[in-house]
PDB file of N, CA and C in Angstrom:
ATOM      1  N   UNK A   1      31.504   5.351 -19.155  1.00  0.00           N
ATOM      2  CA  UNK A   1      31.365   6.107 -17.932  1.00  0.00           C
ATOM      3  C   UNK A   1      32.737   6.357 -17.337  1.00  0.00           C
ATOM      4  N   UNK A   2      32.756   7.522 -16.715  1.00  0.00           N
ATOM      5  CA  UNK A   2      34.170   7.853 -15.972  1.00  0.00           C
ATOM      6  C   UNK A   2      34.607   6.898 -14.957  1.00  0.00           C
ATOM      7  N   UNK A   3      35.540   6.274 -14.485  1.00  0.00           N
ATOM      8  CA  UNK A   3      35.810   5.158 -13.285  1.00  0.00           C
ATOM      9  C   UNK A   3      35.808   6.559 -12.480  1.00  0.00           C
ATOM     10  N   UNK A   4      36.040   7.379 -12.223  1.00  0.00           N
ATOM     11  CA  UNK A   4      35.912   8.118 -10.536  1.00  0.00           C
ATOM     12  C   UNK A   4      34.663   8.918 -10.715  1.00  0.00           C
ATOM     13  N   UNK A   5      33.464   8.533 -11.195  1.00  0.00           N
ATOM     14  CA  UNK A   5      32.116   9.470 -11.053  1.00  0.00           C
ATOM     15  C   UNK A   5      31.317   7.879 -10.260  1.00  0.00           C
ATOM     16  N   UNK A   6      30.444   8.411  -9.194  1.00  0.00           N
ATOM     17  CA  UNK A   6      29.604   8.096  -8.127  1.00  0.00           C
ATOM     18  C   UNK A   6      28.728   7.840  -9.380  1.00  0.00           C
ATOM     19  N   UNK A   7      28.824   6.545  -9.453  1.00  0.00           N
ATOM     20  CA  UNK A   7      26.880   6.283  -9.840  1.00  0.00           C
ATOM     21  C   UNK A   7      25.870   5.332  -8.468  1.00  0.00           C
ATOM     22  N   UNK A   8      24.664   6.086  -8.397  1.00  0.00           N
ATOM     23  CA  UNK A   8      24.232   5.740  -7.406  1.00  0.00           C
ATOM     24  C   UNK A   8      23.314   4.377  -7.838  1.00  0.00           C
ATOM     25  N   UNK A   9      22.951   3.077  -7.645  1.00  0.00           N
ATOM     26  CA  UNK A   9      22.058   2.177  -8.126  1.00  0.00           C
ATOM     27  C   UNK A   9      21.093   2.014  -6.584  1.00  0.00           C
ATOM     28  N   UNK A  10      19.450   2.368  -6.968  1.00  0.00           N
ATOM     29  CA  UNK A  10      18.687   2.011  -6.127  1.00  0.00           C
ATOM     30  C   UNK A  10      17.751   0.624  -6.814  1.00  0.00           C
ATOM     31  N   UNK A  11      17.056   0.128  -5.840  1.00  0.00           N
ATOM     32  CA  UNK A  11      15.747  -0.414  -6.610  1.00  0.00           C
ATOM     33  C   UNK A  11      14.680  -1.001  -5.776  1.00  0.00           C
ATOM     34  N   UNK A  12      13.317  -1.226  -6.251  1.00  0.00           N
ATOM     35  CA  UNK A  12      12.543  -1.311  -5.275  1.00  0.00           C
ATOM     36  C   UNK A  12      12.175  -2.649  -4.579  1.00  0.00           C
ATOM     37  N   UNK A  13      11.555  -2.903  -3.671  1.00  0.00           N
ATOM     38  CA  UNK A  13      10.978  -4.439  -3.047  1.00  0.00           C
ATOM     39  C   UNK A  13      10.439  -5.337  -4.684  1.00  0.00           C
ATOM     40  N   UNK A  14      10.017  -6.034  -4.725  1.00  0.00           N
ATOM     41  CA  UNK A  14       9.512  -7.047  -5.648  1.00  0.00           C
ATOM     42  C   UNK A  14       7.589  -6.324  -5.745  1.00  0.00           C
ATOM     43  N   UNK A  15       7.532  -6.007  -7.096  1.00  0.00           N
ATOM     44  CA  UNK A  15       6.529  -5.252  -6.994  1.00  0.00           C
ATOM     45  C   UNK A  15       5.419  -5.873  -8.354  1.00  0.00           C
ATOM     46  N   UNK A  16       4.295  -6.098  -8.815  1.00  0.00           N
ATOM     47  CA  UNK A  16       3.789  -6.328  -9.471  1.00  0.00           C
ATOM     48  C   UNK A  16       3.411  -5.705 -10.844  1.00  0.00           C
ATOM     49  N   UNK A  17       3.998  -5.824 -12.356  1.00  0.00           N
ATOM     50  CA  UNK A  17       4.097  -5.219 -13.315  1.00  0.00           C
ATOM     51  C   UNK A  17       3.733  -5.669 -14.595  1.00  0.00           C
ATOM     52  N   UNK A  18       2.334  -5.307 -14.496  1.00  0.00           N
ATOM     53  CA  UNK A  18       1.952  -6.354 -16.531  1.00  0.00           C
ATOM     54  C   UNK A  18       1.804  -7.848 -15.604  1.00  0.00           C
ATOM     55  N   UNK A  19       1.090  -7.824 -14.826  1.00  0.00           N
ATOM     56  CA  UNK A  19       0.658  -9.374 -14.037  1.00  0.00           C
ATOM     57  C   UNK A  19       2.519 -10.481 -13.715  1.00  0.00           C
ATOM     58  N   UNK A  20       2.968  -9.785 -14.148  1.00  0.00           N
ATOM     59  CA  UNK A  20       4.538 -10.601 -13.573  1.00  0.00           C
ATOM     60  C   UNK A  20       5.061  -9.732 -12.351  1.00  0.00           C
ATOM     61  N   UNK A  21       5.999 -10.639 -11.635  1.00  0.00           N
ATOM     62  CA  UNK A  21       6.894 -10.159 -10.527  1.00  0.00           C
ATOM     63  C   UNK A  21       8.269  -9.377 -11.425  1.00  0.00           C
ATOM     64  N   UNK A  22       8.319  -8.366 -10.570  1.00  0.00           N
ATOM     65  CA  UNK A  22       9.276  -7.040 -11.123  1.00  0.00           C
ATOM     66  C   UNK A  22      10.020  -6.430 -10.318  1.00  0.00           C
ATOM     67  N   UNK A  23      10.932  -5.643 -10.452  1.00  0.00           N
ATOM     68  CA  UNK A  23      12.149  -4.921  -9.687  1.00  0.00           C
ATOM     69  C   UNK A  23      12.263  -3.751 -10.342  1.00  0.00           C
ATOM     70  N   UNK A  24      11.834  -2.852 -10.117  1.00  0.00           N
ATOM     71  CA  UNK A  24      12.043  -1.343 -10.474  1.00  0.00           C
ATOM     72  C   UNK A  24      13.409  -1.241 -10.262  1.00  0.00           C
ATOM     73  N   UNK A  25      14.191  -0.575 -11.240  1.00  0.00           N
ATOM     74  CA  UNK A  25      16.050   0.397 -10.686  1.00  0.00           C
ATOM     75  C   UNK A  25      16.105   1.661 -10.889  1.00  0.00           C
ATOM     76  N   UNK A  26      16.684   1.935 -10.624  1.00  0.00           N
ATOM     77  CA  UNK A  26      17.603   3.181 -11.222  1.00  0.00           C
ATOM     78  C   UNK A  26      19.311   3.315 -10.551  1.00  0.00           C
ATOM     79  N   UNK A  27      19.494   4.255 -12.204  1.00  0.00           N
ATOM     80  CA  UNK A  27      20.763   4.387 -11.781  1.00  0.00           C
ATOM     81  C   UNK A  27      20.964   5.786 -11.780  1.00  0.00           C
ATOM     82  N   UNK A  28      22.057   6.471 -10.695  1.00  0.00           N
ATOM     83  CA  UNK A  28      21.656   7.846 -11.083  1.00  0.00           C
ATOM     84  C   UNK A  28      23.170   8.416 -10.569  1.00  0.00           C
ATOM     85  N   UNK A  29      23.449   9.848 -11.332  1.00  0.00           N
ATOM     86  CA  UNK A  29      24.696  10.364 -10.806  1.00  0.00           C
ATOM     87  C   UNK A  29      24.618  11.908 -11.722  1.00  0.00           C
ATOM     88  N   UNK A  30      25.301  12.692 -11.009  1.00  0.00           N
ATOM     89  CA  UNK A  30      25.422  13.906 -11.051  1.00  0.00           C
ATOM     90  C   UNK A  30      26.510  14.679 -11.996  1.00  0.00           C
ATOM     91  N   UNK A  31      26.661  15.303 -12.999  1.00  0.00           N
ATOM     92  CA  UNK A  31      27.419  15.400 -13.955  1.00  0.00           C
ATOM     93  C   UNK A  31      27.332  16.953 -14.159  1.00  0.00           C
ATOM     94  N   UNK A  32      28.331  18.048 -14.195  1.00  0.00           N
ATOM     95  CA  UNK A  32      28.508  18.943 -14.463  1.00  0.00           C
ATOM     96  C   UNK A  32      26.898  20.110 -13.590  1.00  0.00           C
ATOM     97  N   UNK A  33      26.733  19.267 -12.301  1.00  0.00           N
ATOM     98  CA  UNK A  33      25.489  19.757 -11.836  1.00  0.00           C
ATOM     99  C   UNK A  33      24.110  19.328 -11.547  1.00  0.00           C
ATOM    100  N   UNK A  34      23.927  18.343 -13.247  1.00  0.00           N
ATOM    101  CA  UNK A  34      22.232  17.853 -13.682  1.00  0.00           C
ATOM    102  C   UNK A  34      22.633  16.436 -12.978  1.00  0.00           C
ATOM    103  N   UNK A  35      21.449  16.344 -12.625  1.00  0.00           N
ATOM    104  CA  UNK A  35      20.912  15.033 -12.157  1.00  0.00           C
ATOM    105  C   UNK A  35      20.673  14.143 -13.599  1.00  0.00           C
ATOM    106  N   UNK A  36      21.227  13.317 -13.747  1.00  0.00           N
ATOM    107  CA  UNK A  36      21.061  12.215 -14.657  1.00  0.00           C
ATOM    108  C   UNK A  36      20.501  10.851 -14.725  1.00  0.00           C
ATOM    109  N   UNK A  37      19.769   9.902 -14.814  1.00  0.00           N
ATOM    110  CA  UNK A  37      19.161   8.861 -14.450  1.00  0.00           C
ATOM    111  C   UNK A  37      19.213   7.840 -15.532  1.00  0.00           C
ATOM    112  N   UNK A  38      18.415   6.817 -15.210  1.00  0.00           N
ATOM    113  CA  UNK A  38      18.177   5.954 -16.068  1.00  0.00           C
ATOM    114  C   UNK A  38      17.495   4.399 -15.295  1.00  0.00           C
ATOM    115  N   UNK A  39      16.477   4.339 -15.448  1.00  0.00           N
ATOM    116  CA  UNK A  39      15.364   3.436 -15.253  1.00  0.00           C
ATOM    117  C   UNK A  39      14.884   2.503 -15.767  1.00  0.00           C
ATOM    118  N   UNK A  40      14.757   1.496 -15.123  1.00  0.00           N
ATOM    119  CA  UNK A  40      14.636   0.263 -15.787  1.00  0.00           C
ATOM    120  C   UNK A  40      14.051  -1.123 -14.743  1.00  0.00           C
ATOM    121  N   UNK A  41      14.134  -2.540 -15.340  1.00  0.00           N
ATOM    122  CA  UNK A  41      13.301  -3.636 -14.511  1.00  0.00           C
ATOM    123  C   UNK A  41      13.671  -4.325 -14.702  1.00  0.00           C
ATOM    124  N   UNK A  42      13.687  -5.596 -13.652  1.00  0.00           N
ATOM    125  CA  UNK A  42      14.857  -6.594 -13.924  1.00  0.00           C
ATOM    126  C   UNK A  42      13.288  -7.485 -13.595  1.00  0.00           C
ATOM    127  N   UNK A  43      13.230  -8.766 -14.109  1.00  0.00           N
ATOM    128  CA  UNK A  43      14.167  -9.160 -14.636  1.00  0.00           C
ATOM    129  C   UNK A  43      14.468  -9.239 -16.269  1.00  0.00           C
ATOM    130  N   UNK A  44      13.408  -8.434 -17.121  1.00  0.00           N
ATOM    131  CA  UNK A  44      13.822  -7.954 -18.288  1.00  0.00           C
ATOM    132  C   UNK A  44      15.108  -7.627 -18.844  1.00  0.00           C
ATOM    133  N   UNK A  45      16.050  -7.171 -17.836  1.00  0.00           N
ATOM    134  CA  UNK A  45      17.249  -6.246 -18.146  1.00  0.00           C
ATOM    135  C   UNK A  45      17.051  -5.204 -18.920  1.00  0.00           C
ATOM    136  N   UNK A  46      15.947  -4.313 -18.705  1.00  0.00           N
ATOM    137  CA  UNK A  46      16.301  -3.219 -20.037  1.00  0.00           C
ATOM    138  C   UNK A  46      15.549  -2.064 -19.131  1.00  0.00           C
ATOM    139  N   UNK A  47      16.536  -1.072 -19.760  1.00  0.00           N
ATOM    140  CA  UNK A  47      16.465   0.452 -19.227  1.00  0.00           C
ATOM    141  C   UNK A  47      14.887   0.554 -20.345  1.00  0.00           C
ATOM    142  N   UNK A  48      14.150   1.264 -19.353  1.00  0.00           N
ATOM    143  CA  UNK A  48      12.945   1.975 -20.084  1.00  0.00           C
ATOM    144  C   UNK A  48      12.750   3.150 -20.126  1.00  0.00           C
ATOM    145  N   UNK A  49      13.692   4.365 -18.981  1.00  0.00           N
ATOM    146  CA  UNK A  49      13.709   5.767 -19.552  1.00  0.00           C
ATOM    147  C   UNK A  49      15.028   6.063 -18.737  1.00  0.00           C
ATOM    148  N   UNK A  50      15.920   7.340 -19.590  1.00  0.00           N
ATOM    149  CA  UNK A  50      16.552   7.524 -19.213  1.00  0.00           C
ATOM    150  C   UNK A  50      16.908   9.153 -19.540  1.00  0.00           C
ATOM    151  N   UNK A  51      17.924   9.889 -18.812  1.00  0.00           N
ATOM    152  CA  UNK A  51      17.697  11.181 -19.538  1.00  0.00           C
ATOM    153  C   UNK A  51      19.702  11.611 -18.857  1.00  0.00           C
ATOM    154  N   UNK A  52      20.348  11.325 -19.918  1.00  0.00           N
ATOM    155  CA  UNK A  52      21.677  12.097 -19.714  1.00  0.00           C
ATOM    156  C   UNK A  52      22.859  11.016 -19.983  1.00  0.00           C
ATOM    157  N   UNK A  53      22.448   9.994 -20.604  1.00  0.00           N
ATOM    158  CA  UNK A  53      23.270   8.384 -20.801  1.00  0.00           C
ATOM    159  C   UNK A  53      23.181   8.279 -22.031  1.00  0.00           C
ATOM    160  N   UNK A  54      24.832   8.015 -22.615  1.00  0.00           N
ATOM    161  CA  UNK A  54      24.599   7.587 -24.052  1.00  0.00           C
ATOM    162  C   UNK A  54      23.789   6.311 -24.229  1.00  0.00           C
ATOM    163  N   UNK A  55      24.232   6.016 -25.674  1.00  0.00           N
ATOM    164  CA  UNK A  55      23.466   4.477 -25.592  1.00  0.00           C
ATOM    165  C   UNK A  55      24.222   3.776 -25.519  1.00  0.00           C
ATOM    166  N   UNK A  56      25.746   3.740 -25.900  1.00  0.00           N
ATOM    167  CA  UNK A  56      26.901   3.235 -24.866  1.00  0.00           C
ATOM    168  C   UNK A  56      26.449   3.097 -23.534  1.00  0.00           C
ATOM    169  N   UNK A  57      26.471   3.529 -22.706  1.00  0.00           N
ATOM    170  CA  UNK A  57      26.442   3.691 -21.712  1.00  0.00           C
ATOM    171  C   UNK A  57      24.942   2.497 -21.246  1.00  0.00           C
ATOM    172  N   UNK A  58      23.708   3.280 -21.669  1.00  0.00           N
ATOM    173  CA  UNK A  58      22.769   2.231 -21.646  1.00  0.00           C
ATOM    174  C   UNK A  58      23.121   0.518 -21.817  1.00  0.00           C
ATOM    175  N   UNK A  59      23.321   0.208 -22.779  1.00  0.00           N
ATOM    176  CA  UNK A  59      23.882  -0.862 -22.797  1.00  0.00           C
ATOM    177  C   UNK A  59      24.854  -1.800 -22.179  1.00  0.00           C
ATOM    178  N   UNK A  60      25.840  -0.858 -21.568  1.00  0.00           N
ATOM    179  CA  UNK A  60      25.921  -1.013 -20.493  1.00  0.00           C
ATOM    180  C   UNK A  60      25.511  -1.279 -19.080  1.00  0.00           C
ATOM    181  N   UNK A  61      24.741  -0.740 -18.383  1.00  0.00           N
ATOM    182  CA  UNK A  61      23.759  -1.127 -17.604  1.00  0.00           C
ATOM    183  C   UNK A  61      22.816  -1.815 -17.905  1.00  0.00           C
ATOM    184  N   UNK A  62      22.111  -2.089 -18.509  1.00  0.00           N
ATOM    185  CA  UNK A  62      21.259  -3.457 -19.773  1.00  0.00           C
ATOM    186  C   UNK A  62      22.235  -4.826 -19.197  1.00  0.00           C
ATOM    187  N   UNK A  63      23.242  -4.626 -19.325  1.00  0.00           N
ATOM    188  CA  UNK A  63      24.087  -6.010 -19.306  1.00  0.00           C
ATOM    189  C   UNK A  63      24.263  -6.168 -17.987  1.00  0.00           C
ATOM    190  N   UNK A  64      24.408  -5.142 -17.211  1.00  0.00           N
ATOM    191  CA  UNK A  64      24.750  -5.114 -15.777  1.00  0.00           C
ATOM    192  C   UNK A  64      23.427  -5.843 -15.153  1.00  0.00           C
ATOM    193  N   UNK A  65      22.530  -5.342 -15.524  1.00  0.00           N
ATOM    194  CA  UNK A  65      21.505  -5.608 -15.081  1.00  0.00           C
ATOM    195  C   UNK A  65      21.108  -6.893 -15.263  1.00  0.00           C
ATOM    196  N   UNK A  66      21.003  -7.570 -16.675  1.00  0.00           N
ATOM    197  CA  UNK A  66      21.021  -9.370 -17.153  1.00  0.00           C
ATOM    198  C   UNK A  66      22.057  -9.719 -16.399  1.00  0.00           C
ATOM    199  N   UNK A  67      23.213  -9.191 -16.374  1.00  0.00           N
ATOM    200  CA  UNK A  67      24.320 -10.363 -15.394  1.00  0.00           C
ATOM    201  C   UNK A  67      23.805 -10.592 -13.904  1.00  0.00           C
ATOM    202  N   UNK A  68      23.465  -9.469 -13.493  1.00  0.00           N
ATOM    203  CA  UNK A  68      22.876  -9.590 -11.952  1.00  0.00           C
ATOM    204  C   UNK A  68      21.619  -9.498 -11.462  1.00  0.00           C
ATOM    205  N   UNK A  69      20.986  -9.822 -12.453  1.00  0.00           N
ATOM    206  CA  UNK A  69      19.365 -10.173 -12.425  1.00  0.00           C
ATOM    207  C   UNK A  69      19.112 -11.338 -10.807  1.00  0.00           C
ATOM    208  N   UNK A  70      19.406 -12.056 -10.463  1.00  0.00           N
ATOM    209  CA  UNK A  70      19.024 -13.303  -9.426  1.00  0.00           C
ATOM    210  C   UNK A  70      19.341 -12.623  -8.161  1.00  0.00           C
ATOM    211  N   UNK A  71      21.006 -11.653  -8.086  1.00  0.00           N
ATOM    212  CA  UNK A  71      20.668 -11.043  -6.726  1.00  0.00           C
ATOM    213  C   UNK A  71      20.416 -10.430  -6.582  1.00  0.00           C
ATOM    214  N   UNK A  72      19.639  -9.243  -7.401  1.00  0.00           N
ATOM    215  CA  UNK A  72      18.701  -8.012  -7.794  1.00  0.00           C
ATOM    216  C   UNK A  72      17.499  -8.306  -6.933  1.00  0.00           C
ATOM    217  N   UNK A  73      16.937  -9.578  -7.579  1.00  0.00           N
ATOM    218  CA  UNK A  73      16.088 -10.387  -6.814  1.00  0.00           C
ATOM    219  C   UNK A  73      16.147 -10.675  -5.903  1.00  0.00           C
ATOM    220  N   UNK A  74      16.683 -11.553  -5.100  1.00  0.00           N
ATOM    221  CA  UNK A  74      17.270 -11.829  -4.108  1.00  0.00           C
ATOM    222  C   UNK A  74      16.974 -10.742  -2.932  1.00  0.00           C
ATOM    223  N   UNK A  75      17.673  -9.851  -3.134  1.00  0.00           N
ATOM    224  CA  UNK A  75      17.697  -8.328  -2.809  1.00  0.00           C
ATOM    225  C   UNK A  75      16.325  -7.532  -2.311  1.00  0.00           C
ATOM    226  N   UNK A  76      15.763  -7.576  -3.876  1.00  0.00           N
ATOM    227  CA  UNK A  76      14.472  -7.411  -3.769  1.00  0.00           C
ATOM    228  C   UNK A  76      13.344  -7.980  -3.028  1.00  0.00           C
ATOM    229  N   UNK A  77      13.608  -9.419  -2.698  1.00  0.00           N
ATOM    230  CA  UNK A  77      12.694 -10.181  -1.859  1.00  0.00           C
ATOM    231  C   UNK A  77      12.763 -10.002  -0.177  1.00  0.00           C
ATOM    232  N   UNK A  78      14.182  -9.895   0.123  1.00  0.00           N
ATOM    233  CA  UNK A  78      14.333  -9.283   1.063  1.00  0.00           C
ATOM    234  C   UNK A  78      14.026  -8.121   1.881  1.00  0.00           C
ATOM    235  N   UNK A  79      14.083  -7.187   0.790  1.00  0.00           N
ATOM    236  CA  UNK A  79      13.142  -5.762   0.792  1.00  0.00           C
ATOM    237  C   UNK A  79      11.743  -5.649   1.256  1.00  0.00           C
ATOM    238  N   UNK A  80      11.335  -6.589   0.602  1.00  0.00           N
ATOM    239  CA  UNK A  80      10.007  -7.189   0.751  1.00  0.00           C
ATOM    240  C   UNK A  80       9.876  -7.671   2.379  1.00  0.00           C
ATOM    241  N   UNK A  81      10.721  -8.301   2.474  1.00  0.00           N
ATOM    242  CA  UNK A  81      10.258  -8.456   3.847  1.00  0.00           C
ATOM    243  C   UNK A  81      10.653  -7.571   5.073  1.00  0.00           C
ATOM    244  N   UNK A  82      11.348  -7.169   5.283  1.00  0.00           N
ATOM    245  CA  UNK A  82      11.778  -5.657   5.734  1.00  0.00           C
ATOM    246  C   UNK A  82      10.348  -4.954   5.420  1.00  0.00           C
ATOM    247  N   UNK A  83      10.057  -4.890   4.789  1.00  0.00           N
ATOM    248  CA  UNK A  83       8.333  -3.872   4.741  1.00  0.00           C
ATOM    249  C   UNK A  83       7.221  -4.563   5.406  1.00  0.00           C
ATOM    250  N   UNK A  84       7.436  -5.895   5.571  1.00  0.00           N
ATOM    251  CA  UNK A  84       6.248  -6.255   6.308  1.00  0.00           C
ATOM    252  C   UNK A  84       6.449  -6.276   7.244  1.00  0.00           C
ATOM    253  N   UNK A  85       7.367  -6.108   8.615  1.00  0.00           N
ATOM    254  CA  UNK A  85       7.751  -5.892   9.473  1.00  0.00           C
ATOM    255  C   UNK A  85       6.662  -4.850  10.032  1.00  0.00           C
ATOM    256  N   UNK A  86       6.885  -3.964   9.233  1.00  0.00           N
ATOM    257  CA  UNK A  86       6.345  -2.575   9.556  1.00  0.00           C
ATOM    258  C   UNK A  86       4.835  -2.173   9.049  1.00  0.00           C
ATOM    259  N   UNK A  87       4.373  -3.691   8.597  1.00  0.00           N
ATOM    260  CA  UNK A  87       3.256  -3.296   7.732  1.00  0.00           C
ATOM    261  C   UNK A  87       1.473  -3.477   8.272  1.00  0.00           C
TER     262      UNK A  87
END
C-alpha cells in the first residue's frame, strides 16, 4: 500500500456470527476514483470479501487484524455499550 493514501478502518459493536461473538471491519480507501474495500472479522483475522486489494495487500491486513485482535475487541465492547445508552 502507498504510505500517503488514507485507508479508512471501521468496525462494528460485538455482534453475533455462526453462534460465536464477532467484530465485523472494513477497510476502505479511494484509488484513482473507485471505492475499494475489504471485509472481514476479528477475531478470526481474515478478510472474507474484498474488491480492489492485492493479495499482498490482503495479507497484510489479515495480520493487522491477528496482531490487534484484543483491542478490536475491546473497542468493540465498548461500542456495545454506547448503543445501549440509546437503546
Amino acid at each position: 500500500m502507498n504510505p500517503n493514501e488514507e485507508l479508512t478502518f471501521t468496525y462494528s459493536g460485538v455482534v453475533q456470527r455462526e453462534n460465536r461473538n464477532a467484530v465485523c471491519v472494513r477497510f476502505e480507501r479511494k484509488r484513482d476514483g473507485a471505492l475499494q474495500y475489504a471485509e472481514g472479522v476479528v477475531p478470526e483475522g481474515r478478510i472474507t470479501k474484498q474488491e480492489g486489494f492485492s493479495q499482498e495487500e490482503v495479507e497484510g491486513l489479515e495480520a493487522y487484524l491477528k496482531t490487534h485482535t484484543e483491542e478490536i475487541k475491546k473497542n468493540a465492547k465498548a461500542l456495545n455499550q454506547i448503543k445501549n445508552w440509546f437503546g
